[in-house]
Protein backbone atom coordinates (compact mmCIF):
# COMPACT_ATOMS: atom_id res chain seq x y z
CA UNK A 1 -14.09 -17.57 -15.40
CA UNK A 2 -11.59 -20.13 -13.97
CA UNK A 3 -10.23 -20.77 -10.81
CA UNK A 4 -7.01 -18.74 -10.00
CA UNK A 5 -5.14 -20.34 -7.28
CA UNK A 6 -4.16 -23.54 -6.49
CA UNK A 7 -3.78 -22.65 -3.03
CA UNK A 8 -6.63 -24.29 -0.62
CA UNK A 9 -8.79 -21.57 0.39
CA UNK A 10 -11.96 -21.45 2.51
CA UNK A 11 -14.98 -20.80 0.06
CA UNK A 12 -15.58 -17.34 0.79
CA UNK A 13 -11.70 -16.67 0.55
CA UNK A 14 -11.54 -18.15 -3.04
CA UNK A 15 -15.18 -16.52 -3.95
CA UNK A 16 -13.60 -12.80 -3.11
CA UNK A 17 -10.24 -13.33 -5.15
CA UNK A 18 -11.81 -15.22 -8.46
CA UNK A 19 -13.66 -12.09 -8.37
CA UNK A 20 -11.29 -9.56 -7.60
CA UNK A 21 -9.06 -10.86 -9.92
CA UNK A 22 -11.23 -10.93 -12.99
CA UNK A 23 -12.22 -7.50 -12.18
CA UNK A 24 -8.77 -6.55 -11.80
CA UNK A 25 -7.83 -8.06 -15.40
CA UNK A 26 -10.45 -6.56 -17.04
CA UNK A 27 -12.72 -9.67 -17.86
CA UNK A 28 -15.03 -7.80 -15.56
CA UNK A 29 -14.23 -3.84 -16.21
CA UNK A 30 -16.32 -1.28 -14.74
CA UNK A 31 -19.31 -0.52 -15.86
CA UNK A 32 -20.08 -4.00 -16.84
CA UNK A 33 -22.55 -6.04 -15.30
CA UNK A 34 -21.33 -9.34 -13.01
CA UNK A 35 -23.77 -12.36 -14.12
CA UNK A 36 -27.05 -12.95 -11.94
CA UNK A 37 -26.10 -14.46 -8.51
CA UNK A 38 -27.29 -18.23 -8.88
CA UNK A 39 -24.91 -18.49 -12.20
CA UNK A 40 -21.73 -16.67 -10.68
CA UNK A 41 -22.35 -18.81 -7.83
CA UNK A 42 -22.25 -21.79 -10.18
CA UNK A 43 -19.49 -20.31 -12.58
CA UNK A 44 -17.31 -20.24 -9.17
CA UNK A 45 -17.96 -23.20 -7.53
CA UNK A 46 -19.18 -21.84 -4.33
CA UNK A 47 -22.72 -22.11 -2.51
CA UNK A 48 -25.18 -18.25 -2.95
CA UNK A 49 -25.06 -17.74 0.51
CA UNK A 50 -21.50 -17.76 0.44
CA UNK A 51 -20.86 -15.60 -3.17
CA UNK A 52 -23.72 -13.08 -1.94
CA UNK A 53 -21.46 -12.53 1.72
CA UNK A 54 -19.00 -11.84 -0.66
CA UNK A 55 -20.24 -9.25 -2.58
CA UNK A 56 -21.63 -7.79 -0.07
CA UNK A 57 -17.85 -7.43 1.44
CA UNK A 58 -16.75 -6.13 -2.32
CA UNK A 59 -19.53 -3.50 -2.20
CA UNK A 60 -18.76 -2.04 1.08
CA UNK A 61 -15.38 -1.67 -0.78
CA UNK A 62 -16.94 -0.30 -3.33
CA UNK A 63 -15.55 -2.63 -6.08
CA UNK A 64 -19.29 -3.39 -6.82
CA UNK A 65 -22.41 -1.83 -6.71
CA UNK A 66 -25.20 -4.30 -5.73
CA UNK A 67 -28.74 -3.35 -7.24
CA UNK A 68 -31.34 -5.11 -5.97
CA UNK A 69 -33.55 -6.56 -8.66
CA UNK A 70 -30.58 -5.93 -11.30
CA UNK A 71 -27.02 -7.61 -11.81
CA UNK A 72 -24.27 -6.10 -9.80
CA UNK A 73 -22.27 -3.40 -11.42
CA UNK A 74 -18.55 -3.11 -11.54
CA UNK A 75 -17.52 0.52 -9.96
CA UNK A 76 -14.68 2.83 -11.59
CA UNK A 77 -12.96 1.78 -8.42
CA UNK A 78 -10.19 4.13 -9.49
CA UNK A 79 -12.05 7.29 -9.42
CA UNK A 80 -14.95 5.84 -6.69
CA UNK A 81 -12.90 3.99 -4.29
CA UNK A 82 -11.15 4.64 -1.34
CA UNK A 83 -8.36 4.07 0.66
CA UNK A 84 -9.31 1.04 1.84
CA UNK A 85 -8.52 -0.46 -1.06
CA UNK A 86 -5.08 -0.52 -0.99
CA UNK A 87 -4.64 -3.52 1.43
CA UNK A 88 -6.88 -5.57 -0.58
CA UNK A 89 -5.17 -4.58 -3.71
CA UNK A 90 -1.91 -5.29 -1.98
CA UNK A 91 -2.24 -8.91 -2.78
CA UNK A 92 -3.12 -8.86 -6.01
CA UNK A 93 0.21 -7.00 -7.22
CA UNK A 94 0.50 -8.39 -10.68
CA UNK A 95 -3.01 -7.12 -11.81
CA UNK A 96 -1.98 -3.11 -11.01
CA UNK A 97 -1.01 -0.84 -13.78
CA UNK A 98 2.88 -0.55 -13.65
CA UNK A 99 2.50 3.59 -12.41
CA UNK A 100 0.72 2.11 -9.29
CA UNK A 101 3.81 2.36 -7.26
CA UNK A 102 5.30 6.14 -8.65
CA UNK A 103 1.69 7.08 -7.98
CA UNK A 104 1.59 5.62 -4.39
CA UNK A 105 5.40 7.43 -4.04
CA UNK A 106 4.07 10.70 -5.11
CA UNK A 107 1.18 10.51 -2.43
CA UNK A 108 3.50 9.99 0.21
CA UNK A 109 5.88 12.83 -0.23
CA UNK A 110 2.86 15.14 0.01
CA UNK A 111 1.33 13.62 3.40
CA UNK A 112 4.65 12.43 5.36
CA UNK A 113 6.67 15.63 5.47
CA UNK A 114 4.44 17.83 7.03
CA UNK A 115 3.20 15.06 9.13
CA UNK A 116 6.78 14.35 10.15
CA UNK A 117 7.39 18.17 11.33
CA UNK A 118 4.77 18.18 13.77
CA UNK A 119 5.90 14.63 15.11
CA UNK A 120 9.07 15.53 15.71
CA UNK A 121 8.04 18.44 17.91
CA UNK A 122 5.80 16.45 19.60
CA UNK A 123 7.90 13.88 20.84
CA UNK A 124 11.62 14.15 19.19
CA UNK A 125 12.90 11.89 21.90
CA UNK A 126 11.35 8.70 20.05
CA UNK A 127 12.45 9.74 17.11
CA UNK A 128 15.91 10.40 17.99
CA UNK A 129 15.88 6.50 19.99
CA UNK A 130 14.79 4.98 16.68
CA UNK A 131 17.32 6.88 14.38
CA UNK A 132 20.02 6.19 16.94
CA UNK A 133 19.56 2.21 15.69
CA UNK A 134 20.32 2.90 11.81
CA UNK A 135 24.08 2.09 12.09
CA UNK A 136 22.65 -1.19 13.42
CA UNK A 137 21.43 -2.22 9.67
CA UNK A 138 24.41 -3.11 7.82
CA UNK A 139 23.54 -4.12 4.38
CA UNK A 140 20.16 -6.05 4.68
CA UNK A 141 17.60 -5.04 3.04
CA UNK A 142 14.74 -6.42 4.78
CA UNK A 143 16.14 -5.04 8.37
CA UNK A 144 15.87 -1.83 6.32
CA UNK A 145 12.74 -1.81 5.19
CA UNK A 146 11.28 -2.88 8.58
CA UNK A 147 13.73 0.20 9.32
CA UNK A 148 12.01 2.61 7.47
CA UNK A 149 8.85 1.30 7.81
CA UNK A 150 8.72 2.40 11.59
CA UNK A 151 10.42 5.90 11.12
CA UNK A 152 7.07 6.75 8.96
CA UNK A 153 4.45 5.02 12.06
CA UNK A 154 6.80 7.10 13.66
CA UNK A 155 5.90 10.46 11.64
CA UNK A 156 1.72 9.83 11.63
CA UNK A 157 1.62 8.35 14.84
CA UNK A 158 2.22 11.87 16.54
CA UNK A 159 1.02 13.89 14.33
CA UNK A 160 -2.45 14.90 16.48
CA UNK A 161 -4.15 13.31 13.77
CA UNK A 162 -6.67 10.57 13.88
CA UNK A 163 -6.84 9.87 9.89
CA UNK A 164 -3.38 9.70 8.84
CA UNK A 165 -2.03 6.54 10.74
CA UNK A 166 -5.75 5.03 9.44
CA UNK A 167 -4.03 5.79 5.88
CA UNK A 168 -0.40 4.64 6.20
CA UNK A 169 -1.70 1.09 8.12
CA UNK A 170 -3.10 0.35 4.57
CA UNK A 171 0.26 0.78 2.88
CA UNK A 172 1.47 -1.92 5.24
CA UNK A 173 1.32 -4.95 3.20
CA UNK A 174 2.66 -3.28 -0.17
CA UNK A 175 5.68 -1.41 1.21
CA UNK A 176 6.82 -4.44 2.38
CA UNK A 177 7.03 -5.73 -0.92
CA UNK A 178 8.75 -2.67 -2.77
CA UNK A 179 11.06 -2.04 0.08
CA UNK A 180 12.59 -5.17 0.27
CA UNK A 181 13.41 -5.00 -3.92
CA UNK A 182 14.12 -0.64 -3.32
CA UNK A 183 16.59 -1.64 -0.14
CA UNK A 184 18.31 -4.32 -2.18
CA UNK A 185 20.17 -1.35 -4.45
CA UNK A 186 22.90 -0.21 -2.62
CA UNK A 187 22.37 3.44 -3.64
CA UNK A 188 18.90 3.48 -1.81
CA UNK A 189 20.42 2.02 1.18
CA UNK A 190 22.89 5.05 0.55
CA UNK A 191 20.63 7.24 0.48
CA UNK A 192 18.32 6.44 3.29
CA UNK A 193 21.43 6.26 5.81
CA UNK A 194 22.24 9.56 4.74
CA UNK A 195 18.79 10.47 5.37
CA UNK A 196 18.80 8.87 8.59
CA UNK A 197 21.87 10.93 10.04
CA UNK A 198 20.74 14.43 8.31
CA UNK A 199 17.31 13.86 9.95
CA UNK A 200 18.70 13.29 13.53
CA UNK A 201 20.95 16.10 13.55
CA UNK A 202 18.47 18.27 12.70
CA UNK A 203 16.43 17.12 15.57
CA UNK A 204 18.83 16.92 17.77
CA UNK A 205 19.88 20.93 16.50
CA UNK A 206 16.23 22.25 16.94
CA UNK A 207 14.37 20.32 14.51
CA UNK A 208 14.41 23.35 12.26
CA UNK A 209 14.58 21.57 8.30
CA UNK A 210 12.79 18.45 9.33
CA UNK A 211 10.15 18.46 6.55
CA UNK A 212 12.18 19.73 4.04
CA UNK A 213 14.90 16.57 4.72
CA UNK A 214 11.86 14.13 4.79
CA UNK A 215 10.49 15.69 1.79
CA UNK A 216 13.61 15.78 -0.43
CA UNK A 217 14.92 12.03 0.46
CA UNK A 218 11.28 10.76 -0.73
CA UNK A 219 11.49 12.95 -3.91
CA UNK A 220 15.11 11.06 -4.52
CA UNK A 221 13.28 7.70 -3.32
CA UNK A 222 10.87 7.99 -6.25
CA UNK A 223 13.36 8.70 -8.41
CA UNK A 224 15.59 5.99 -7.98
CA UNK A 225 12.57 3.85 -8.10
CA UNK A 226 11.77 5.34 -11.20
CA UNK A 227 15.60 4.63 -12.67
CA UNK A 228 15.28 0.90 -11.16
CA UNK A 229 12.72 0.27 -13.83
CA UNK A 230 11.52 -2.78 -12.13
CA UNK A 231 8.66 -3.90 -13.98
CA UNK A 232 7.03 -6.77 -12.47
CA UNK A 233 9.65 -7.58 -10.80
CA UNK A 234 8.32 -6.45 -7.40
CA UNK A 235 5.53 -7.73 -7.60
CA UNK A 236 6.40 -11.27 -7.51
């Protein structure tokens, strides 16, 4: 195990991302065992009350399963984690397997457009104030992904449900990322102003296709993130 960052962190900081990183990169996979606390504690440079608040953090997580009386085990966090996750794996981009994002994509087309519809209904007056904005953003691609961004708070937010902004918030950190990189192509910024007009005169004309426009842009959205091919590249 080395250290990871050069960055100063506070001990408890650094403890948490050592570890999540060499669980990320496989030098601890799951199912393996972490070493007993006094050695990782020694092996990371940090004091035991210190690594064993940080496990403690991991395993509510559920990164790690703490046993007491037996070495920590690293969880399938794939198939036994939760959504929480994502903002914590958020910053550590350049550990995820490359079909984290097309993945991530795909989940969103099935949860935003019906979320969207009801939204709409609910309030179509904020929705139509936001849109009204979009010939504001020009070519920058940051001013469209904070853009964008908002239009989907926009489609949980008054949706009557209590869960789905919870979800979204954690997709916070990473669409900022990919967005930036996506809105830099000029045929997504195409396509989303496109989007933008189709989806505010349908609101403003009964609100009648709204979840099938929402649904087909992010279909296209995947697809030209598919074609961008980006690699790493976003994740720097």
């Amino acid at each position: 195990m080395k250290q990871h960052t050069d960055h100063p962190m506070k001990p408890q900081q650094f403890a948490e991302h050592t570890l999540l990183i060499d669980i990320l990169n496989n030098t601890f996979p799951p199912g393996s065992r972490l070493p007993n606390e006094r050695d990782l504690a020694e092996q990371i440079g940090v004091t035991r009350p210190t690594l064993r608040e940080t496990l403690q953090r991991l395993a509510r997580e559920k990164w790690i399963t703490i046993q007491h009386g037996k070495q920590t085990v690293v969880n399938d966090y794939w198939g036994e984690g939760g959504l929480g996750m994502l903002a914590t794996m958020a910053k550590y981009a350049e550990f995820l397997p490359p079909d984290f994002i097309p993945n991530l994509l795909d989940f969103r087309i099935h949860l935003l457009p019906p979320c969207a519809a009801v939204s709409v209904r609910q309030s179509p007056g904020r929705f139509l104030d936001h849109l009204s904005k979009a010939d504001q953003l020009g070519d920058d691609a940051e001013a469209f992904t904070g853009f964008d961004w908002e239009l989907q708070i926009l489609m949980v937010k008054y949706s009557n449900n209590l869960i789905y902004p919870l979800i979204l918030n954690d997709f916070s950190e990473i669409y900022q990322k990919l967005g930036i990189l996506y809105f830099r192509l000029s045929t997504a910024r195409k396509s989303s102003g496109q989007y933008y007009t189709a989806l505010q005169n349908d609101i403003e004309n009964g609100s009648r296709k709204v979840e099938q426009i929402v649904r087909d842009v992010m279909r296209e959205s995947l697809q030209i993130w598919q074609d961008m091919q980006p690699g790493k590249e976003w994740k720097k």
